[in-house]
Protein backbone atom coordinates (compact mmCIF):
# COMPACT_ATOMS: atom_id res chain seq x y z
CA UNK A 1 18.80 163.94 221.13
CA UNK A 2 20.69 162.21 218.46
CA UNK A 3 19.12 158.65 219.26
CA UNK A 4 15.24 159.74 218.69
CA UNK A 5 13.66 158.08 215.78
CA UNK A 6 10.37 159.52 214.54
CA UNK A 7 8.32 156.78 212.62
CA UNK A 8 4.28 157.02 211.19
CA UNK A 9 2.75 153.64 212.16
CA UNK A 10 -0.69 152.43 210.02
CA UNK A 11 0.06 154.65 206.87
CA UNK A 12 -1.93 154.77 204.15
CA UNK A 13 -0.45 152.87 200.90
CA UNK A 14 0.93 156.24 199.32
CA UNK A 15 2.60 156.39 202.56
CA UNK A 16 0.72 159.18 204.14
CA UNK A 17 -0.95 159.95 207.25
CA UNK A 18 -0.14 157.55 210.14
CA UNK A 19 -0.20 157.69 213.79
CA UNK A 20 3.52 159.57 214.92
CA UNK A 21 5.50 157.60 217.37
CA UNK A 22 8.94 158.14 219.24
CA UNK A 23 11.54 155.87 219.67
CA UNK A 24 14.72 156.31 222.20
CA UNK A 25 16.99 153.95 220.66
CA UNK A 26 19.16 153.99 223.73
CA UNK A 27 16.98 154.22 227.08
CA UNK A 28 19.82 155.15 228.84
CA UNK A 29 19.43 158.14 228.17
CA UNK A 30 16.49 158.78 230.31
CA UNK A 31 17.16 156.38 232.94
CA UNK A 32 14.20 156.89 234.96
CA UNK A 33 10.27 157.81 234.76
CA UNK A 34 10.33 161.02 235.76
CA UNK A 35 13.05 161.62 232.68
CA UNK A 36 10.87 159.65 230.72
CA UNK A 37 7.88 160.73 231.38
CA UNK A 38 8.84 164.34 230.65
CA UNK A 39 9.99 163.44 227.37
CA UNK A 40 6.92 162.01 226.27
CA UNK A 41 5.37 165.34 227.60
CA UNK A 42 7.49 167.48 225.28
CA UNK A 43 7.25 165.48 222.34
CA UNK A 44 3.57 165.31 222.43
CA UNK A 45 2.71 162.13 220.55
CA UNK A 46 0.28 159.88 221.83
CA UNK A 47 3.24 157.42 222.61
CA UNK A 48 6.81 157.49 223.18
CA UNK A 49 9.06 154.02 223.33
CA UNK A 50 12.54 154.04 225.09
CA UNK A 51 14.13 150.76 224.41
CA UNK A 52 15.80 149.62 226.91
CA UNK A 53 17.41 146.37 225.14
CA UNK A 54 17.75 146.18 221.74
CA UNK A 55 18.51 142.71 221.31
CA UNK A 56 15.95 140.75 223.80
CA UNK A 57 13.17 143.46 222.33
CA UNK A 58 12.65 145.10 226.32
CA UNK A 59 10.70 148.14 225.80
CA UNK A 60 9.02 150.94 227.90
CA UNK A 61 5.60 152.98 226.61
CA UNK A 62 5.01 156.40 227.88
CA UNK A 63 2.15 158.51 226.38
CA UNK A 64 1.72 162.48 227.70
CA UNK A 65 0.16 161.62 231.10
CA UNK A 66 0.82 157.97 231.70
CA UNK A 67 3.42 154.69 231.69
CA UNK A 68 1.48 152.02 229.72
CA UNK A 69 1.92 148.18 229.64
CA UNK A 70 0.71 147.56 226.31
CA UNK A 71 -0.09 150.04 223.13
CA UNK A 72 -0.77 149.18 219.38
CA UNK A 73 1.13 151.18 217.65
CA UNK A 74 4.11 151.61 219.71
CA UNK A 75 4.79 148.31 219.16
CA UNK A 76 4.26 147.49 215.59
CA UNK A 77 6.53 150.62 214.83
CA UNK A 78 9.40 149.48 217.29
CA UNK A 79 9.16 146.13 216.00
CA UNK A 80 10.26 147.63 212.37
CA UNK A 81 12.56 149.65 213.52
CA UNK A 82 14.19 147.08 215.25
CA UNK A 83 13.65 144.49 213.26
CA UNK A 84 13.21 141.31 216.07
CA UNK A 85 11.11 138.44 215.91
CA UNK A 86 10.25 138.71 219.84
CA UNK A 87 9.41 142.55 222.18
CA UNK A 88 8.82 142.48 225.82
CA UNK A 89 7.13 145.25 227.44
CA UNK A 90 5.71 144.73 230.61
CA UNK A 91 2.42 143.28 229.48
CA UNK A 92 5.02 140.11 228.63
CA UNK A 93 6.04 138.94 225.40
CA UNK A 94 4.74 139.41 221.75
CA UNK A 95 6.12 138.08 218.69
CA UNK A 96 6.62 140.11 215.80
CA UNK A 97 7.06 139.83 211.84
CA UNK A 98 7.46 141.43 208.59
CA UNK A 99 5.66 140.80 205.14
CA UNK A 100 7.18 143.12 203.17
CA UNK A 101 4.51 145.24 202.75
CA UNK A 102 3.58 145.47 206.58
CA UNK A 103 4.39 144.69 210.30
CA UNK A 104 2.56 142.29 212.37
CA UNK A 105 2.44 141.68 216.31
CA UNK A 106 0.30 139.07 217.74
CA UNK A 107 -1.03 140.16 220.85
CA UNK A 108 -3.57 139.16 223.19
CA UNK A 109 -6.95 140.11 223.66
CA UNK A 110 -7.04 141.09 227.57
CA UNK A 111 -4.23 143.10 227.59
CA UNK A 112 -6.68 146.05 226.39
CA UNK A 113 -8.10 148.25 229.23
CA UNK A 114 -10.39 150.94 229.51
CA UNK A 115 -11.15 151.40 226.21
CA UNK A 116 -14.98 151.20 224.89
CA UNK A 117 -16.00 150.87 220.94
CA UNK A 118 -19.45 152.75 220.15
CA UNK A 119 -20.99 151.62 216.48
CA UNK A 120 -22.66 154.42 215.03
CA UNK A 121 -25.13 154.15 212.26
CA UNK A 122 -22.74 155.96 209.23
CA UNK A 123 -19.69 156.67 207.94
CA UNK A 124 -20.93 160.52 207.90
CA UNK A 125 -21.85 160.52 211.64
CA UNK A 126 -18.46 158.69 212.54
CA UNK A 127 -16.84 162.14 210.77
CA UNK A 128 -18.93 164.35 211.61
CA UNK A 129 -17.94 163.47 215.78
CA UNK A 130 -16.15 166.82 217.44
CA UNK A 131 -13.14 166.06 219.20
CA UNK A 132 -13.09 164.82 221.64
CA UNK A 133 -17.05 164.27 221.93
CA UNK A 134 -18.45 164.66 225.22
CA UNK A 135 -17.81 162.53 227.44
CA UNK A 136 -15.20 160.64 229.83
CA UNK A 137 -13.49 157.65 228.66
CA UNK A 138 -11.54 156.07 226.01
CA UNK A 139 -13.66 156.33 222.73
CA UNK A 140 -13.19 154.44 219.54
CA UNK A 141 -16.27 155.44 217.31
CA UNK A 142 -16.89 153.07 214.19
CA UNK A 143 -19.06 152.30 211.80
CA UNK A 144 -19.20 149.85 209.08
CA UNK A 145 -18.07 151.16 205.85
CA UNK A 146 -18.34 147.75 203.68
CA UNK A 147 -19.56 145.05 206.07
CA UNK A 148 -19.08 142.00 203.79
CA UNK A 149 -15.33 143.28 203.25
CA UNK A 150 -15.05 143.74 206.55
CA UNK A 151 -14.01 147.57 206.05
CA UNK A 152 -14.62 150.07 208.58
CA UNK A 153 -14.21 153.88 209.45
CA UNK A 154 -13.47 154.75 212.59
CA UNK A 155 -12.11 157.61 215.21
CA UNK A 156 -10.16 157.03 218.29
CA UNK A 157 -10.66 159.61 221.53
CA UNK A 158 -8.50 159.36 224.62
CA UNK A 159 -10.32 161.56 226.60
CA UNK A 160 -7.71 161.29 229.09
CA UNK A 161 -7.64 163.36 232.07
CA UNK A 162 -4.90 166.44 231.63
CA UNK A 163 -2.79 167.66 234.23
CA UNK A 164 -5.47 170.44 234.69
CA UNK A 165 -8.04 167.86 235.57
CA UNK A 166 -10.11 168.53 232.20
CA UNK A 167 -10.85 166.15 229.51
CA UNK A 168 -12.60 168.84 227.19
CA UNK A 169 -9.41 171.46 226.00
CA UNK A 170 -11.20 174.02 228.20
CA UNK A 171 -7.97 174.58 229.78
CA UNK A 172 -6.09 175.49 226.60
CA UNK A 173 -5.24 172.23 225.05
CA UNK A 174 -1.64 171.29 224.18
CA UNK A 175 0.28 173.39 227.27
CA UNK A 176 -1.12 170.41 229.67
CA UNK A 177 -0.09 166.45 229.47
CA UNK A 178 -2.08 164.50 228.18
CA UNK A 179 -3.91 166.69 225.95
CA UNK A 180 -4.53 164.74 223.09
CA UNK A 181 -7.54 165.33 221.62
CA UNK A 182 -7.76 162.29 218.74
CA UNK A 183 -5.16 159.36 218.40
CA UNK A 184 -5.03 159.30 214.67
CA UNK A 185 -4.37 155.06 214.87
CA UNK A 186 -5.11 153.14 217.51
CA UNK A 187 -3.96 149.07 217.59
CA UNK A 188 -5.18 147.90 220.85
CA UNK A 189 -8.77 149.95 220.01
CA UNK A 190 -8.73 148.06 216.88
CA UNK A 191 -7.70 144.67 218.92
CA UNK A 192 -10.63 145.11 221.17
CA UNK A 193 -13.34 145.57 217.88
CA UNK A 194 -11.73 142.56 216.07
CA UNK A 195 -12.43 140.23 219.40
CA UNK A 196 -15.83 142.06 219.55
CA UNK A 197 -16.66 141.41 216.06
CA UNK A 198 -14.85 137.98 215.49
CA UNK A 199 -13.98 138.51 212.47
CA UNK A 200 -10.60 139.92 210.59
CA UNK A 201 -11.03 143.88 210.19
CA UNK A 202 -9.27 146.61 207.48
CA UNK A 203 -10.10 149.67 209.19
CA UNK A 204 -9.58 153.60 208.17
CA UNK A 205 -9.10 155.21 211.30
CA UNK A 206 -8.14 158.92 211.53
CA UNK A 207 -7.39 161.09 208.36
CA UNK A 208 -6.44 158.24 206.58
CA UNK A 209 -4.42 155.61 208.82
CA UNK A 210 -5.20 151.90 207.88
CA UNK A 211 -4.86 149.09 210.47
CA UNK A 212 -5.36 145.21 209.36
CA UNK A 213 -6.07 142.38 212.44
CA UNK A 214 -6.89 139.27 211.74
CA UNK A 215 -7.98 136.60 214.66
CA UNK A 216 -5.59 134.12 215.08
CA UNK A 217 -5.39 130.62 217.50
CA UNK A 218 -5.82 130.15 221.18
CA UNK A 219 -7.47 133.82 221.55
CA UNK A 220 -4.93 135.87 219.88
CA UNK A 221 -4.92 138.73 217.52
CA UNK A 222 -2.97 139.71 214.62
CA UNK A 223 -2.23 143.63 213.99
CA UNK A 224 -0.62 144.88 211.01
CA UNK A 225 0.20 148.11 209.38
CA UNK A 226 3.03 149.81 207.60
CA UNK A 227 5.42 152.12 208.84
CA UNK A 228 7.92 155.15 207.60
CA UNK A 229 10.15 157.70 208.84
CA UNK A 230 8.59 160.74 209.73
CA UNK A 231 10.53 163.70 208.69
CA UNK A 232 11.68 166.61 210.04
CA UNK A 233 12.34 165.17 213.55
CA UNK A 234 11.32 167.62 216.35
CA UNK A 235 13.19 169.63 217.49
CA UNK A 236 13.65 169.19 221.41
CA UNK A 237 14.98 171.47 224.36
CA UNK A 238 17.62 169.57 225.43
């Protein structure tokens, strides 16, 4: 599939680590769910994006298991890649911009769903966590690692039911959708703690992704990160 970009969204500043996202540059070219939905399945990231108009910013989320309204990452990376002002996936509209240095959508606070933040007491505990921990649920485990800065460590867990019915990798992990175990950068997870917290967050999450929000007027939030090819591009059965 000549029209599949692979970017890393929230890399570190050398560039590294980052949260992998697909984008179908050309939607047409899986015109339905079903098409789409596979896609996502055989690429494996936590999110796929098919763009299905380039110019008015309409986009389409899949991750492994699910269509999604609204993700994070998805969207700061398709925002770069496209470079528009304005995307519209079906959550509605959210404005976009570049500094240079990183990407920024402003987004609003109850578009996030099912997701619950747990504060642990340390850094250590927050990586010491097996993934996923037990449990059911959307996970995003944080603790403070400079609280005045307003730095913080933290791990995101999807937990999300796989075609098998398990949430644990008892079945074997990667052969069934929806089998990821940690999301190694997670924007809307990081929305939801920057509402909780009220305050503007720079968060490690992952191996070494960073994510930057800030609160902004009439209940909105800003998330930033940078982005970068990934290379090699998968290769895919089609």
């Amino acid at each position: 599939m000549n029209d599949l970009d692979v970017l890393k969204v929230f890399c570190a500043g050398d560039g590294r680590h980052g949260n992998l996202l697909g984008v179908v540059r050309d939607g047409r070219t899986c015109p339905d769910e079903a098409s789409r939905q596979a896609l996502a399945a055989e690429l494996g990231f936590s999110e796929t994006v098919f763009v299905d108009d380039p110019e008015r910013g309409v986009v389409d989320i899949h991750s492994p298991g699910l269509r999604m309204n609204f993700a994070g990452h998805p969207l700061v990376g398709v925002a770069w890649l496209l470079d528009v002002e304005e995307l519209n996936p079906p959550v509605g509209e959210v404005w976009a911009r570049d500094d240079g240095e990183f990407t920024w959508i402003t987004v609003h606070a109850d578009w996030v769903q099912d997701k619950v933040t747990r504060q642990y007491a340390s850094v250590a505990e927050v990586a010491a966590l097996p993934a996923p921990p037990p449990g059911e649920g959307w996970l995003y485990a944080w603790a403070w690692e400079d609280e005045a800065a307003g730095r913080i460590r933290a791990r995101g867990f999807p937990r999300r039911p796989h075609a098998c019915g398990r949430t644990d990798g008892t079945c074997g992990g990667g052969a069934c959708p929806g089998s990821i175990a940690e999301d190694e950068a997670t924007g809307s997870a990081a929305l939801l703690l920057t509402v909780q917290l009220g305050r503007a967050l720079n968060i490690t999450q992952g191996a070494g992704s960073q994510i930057l929000t800030a609160p902004g007027p009439g209940g909105t939030i800003e998330i930033g990160g940078r982005v970068r090819f990934a290379e090699p591009a998968p290769a895919l059965r089609r």
